[in-house]
Protein backbone atom coordinates (compact mmCIF):
# COMPACT_ATOMS: atom_id res chain seq x y z
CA UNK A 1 31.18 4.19 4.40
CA UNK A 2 32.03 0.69 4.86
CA UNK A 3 32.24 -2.44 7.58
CA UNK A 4 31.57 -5.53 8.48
CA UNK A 5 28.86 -7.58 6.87
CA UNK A 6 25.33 -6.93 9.65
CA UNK A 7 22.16 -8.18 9.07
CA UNK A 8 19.18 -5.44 9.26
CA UNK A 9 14.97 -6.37 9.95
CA UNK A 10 13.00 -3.97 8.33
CA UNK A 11 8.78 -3.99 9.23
CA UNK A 12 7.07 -3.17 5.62
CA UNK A 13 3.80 -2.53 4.47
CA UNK A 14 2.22 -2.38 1.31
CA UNK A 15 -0.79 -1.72 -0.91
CA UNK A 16 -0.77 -4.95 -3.08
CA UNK A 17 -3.11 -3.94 -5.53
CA UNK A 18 -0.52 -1.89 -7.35
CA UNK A 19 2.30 -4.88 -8.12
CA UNK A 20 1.47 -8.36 -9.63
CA UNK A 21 2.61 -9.95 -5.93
CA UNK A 22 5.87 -9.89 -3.72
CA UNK A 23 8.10 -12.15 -5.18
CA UNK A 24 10.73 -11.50 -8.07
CA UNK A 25 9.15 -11.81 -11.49
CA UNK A 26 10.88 -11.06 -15.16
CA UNK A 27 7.69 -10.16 -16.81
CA UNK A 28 5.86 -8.22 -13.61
CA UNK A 29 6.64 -5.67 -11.32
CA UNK A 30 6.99 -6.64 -7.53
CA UNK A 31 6.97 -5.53 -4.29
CA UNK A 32 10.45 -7.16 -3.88
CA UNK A 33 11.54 -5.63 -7.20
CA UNK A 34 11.04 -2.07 -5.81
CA UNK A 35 12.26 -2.22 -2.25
CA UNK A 36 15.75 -3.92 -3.50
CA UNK A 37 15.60 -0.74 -6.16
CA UNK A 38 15.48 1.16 -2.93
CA UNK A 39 17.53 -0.59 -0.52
CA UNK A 40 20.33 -1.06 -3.44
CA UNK A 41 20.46 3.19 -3.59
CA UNK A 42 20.87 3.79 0.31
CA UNK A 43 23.19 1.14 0.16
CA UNK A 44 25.53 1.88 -2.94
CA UNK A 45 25.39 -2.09 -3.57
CA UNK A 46 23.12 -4.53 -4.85
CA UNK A 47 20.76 -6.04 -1.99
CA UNK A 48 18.52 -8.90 -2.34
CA UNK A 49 15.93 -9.06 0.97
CA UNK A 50 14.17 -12.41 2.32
CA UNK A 51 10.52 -12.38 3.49
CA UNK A 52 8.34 -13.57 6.39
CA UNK A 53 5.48 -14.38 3.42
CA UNK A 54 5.12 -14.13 -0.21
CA UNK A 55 1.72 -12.25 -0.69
CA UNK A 56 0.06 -12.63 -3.93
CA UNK A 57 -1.19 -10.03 -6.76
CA UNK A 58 -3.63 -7.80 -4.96
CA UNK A 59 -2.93 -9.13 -1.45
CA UNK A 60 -1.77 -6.09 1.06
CA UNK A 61 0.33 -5.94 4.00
CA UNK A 62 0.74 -4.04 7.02
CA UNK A 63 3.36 -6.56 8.97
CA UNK A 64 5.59 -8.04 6.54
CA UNK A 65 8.92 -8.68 7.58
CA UNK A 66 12.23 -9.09 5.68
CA UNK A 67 15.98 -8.82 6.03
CA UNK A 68 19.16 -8.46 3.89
CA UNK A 69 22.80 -8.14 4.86
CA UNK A 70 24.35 -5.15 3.92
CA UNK A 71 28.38 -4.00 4.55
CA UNK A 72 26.91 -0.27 4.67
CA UNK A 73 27.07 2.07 8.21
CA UNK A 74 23.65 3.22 8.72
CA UNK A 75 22.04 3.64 11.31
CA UNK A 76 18.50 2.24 11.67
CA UNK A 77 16.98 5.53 11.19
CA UNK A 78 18.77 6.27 8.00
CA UNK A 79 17.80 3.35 6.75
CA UNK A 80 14.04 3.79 7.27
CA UNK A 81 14.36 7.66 6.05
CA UNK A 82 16.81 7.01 3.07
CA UNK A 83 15.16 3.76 1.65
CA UNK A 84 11.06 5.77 2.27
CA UNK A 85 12.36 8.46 0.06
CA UNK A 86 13.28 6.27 -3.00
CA UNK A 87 9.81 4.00 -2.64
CA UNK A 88 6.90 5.08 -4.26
CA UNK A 89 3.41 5.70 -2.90
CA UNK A 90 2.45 2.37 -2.26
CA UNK A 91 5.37 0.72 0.12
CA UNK A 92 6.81 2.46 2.91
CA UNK A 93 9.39 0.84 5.32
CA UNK A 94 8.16 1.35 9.00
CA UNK A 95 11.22 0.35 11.41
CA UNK A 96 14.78 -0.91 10.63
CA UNK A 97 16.44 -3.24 13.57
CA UNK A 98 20.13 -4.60 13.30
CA UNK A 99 19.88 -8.14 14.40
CA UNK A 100 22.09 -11.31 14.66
CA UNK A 101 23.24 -13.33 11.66
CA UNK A 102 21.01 -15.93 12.51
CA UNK A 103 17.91 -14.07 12.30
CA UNK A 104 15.63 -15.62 9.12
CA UNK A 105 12.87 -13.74 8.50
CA UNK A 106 10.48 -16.28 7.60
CA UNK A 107 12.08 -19.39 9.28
CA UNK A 108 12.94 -17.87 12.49
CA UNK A 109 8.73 -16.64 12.74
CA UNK A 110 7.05 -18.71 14.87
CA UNK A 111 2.91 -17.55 13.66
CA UNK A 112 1.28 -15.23 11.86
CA UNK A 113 -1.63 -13.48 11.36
CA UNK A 114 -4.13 -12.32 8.43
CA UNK A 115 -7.13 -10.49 8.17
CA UNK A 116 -9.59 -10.89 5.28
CA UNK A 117 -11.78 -8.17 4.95
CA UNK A 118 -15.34 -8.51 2.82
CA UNK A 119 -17.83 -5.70 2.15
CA UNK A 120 -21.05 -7.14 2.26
CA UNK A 121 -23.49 -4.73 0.83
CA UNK A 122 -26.02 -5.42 -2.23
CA UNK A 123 -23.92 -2.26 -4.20
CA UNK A 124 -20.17 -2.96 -5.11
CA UNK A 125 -18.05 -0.68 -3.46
CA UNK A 126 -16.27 2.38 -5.47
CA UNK A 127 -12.90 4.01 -2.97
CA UNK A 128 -12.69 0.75 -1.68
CA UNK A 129 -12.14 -1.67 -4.66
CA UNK A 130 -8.79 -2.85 -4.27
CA UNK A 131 -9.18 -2.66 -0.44
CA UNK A 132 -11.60 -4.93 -0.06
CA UNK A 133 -13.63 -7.86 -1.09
CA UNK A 134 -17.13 -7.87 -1.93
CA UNK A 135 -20.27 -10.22 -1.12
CA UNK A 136 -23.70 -8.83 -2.43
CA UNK A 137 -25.11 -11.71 -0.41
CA UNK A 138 -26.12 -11.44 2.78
CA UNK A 139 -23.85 -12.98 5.11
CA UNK A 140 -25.03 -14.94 8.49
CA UNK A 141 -21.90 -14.22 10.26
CA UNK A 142 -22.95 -16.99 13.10
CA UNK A 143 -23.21 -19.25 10.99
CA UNK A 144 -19.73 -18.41 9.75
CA UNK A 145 -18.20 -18.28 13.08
CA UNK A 146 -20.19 -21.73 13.73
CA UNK A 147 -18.02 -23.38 10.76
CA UNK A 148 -14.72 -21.53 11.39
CA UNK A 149 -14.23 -23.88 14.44
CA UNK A 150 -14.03 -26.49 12.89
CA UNK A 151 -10.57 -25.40 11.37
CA UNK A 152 -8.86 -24.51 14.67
CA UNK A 153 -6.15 -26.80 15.79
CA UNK A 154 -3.77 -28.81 14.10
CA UNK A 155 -4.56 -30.08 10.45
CA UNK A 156 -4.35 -31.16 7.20
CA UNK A 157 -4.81 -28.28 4.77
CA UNK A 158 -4.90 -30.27 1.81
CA UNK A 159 -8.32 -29.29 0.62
CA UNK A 160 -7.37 -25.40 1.42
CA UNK A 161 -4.37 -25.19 -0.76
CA UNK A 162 -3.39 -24.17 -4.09
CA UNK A 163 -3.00 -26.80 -6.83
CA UNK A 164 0.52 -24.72 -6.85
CA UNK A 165 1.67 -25.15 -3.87
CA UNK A 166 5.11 -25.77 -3.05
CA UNK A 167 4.82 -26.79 0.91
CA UNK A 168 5.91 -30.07 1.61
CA UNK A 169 3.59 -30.77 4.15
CA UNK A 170 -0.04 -29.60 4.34
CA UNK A 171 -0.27 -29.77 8.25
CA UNK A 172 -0.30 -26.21 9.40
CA UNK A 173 -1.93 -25.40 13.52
CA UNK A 174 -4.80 -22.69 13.38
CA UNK A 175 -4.54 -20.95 16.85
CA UNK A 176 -7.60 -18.74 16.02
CA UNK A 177 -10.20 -17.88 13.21
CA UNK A 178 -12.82 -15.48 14.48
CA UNK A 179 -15.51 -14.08 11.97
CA UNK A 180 -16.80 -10.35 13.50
CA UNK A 181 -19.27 -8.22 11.77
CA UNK A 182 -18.72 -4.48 11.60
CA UNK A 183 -22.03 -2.76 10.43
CA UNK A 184 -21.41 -3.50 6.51
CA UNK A 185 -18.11 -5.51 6.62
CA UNK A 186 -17.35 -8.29 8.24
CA UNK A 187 -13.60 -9.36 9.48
CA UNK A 188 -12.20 -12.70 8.85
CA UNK A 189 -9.07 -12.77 11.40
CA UNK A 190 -6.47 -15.91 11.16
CA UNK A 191 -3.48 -16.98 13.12
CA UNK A 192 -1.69 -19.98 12.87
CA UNK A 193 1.96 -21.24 12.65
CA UNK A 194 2.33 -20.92 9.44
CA UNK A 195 -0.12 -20.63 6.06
CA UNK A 196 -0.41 -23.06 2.60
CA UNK A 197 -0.34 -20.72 -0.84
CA UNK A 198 -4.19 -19.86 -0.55
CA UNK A 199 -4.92 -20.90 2.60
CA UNK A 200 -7.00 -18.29 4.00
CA UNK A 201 -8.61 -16.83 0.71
CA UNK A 202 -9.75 -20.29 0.32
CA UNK A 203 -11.26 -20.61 4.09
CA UNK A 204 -12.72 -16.89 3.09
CA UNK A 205 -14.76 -18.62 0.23
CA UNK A 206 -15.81 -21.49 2.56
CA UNK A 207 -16.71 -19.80 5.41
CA UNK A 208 -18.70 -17.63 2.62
CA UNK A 209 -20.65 -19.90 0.92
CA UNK A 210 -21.38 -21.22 4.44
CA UNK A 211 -22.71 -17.53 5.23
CA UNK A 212 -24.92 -17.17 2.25
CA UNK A 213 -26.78 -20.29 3.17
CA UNK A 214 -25.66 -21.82 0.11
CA UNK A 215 -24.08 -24.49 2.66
CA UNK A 216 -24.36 -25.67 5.97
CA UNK A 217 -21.63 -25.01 8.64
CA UNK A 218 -20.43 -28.71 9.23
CA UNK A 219 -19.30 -28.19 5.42
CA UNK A 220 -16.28 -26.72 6.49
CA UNK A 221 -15.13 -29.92 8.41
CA UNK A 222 -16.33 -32.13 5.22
CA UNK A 223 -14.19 -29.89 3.56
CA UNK A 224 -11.33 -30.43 5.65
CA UNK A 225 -11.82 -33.96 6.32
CA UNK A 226 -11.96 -35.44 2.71
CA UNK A 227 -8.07 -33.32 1.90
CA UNK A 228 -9.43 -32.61 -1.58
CA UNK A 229 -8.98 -29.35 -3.03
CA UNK A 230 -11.66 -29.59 -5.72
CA UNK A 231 -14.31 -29.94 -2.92
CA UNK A 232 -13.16 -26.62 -1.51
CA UNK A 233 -15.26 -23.98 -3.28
CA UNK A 234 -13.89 -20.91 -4.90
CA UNK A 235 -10.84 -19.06 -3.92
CA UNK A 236 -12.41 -15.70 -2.35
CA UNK A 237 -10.38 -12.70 -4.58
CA UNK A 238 -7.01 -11.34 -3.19
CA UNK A 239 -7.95 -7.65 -2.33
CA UNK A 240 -9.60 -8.31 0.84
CA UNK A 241 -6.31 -9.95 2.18
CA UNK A 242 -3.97 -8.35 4.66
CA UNK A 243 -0.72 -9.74 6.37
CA UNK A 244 -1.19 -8.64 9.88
CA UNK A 245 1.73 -9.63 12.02
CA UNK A 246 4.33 -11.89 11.76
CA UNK A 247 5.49 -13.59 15.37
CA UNK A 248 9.43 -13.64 16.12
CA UNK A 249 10.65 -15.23 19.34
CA UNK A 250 11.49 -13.26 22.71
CA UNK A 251 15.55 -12.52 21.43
CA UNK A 252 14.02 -10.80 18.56
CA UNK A 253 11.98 -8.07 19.86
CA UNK A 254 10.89 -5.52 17.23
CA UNK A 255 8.57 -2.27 17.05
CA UNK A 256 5.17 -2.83 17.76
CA UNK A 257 2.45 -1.29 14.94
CA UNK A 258 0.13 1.23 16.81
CA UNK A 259 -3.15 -0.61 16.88
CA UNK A 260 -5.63 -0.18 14.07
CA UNK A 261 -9.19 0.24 14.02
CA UNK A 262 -11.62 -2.87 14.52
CA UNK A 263 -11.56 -3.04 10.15
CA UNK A 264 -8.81 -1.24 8.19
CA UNK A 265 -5.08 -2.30 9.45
């Protein structure tokens, strides 16, 4: 059944360790790649979906956002039911919303949020592998929380950025950056307006270093300061990354995730 062209929100998550990233690739297999396989079935037509934020190989999500425009009747239930049951394992649409035709998913978001989770234990972890990221050094966490402040506020992220990125501007606003320990894993948590390809994997390998003692917290704000990403460090690994939450204005109110624990989304 058939009418009018309508815009649907669906709230996705994923386990990114088991695609090469979100985006569309010819030689890979996506996250985008199987949710269109799934959407195109419920639908009976081909559907393309937009994101709130391309994640990278191994980078996870509990709070991604997309939408697509479909001329299909279903109601939002059917389409969180019908498209679940043609996903695999690893993606699972949580809550489908018609909304207006002007609703982008990623340029009608006003912030997001990321958390960067590192196991910091002298043993490498086994179950959680792809879940995490992990430090065999010891980590001063205050020391790490000392530096993160100097990255709150509005900045340029040129020294935090991929070589590859594609933003035109590197001045993104940090509203937070907290660094809590949780017996043997400590939680990197980030919001800000809007993230550079990177961004907070390479502020994870920063505030890291910083931790280790293998630098001193005011590095961070050399860091930022001289806008040179070969002064940066290394880019911390992808598996310890989580999208969180992406931020919609008041007209676009959508389900809220049930709150997690303190670590795992």
């Amino acid at each position: 059944m058939t009418g009018p062209m309508k815009r649907v929100a669906l709230g996705i998550e994923y386990d990114g360790s088991a695609f090469s990233g979100w985006q569309l690739q010819s030689s890979a297999y996506s996250v985008q790649e199987e949710l269109e396989g799934a959407l195109s079935k419920v639908a009976d037509h081909p559907v393309r979906v937009t994101c709130a934020g391309r994640t990278d190989a191994g980078v996870h999500a509990t709070g991604q956002v997309v939408h697509f425009d479909s001329a299909a009747v279903r109601a939002p239930r059917a389409w969180v039911h019908g498209v679940n049951a043609n996903l695999s394992k690893h993606v699972a649409v949580q809550w489908a919303v018609d909304v207006a035709p002007e609703f982008h998913a990623r340029f009608s978001a006003v912030r997001r949020r990321y958390r960067y989770i590192i196991g910091n234990r002298p043993i490498r972890p086994t179950f959680l592998d792809a879940r995490i990221t992990w430090e065999h050094r010891a980590l001063d966490v205050e020391r790490m929380q000392e530096a993160a402040r100097f990255l709150v506020g509005m900045h340029d992220f040129s020294s935090f950025r991929a070589v590859a990125c594609q933003a035109k501007s590197p001045v993104r606003e940090v509203f937070s950056l907290n660094v809590t320990r949780y017996g043997e894993y400590i939680v990197l948590e980030a919001e800000a307006n809007a993230f550079l390809h990177h961004m907070v994997r390479n502020i994870a390998g920063v505030l890291m270093d910083i931790g280790a003692v293998k630098q001193a917290p005011q590095w961070a704000n050399e860091v930022l300061m001289a806008k040179d990403r070969t002064l940066g460090g290394v880019t911390a690994p992808p598996h310890g990354l989580y999208l969180m939450k992406v931020y919609y204005p008041a007209p676009f109110a959508f389900p809220e995730r049930p709150p997690a624990n303190d670590v795992f989304p």
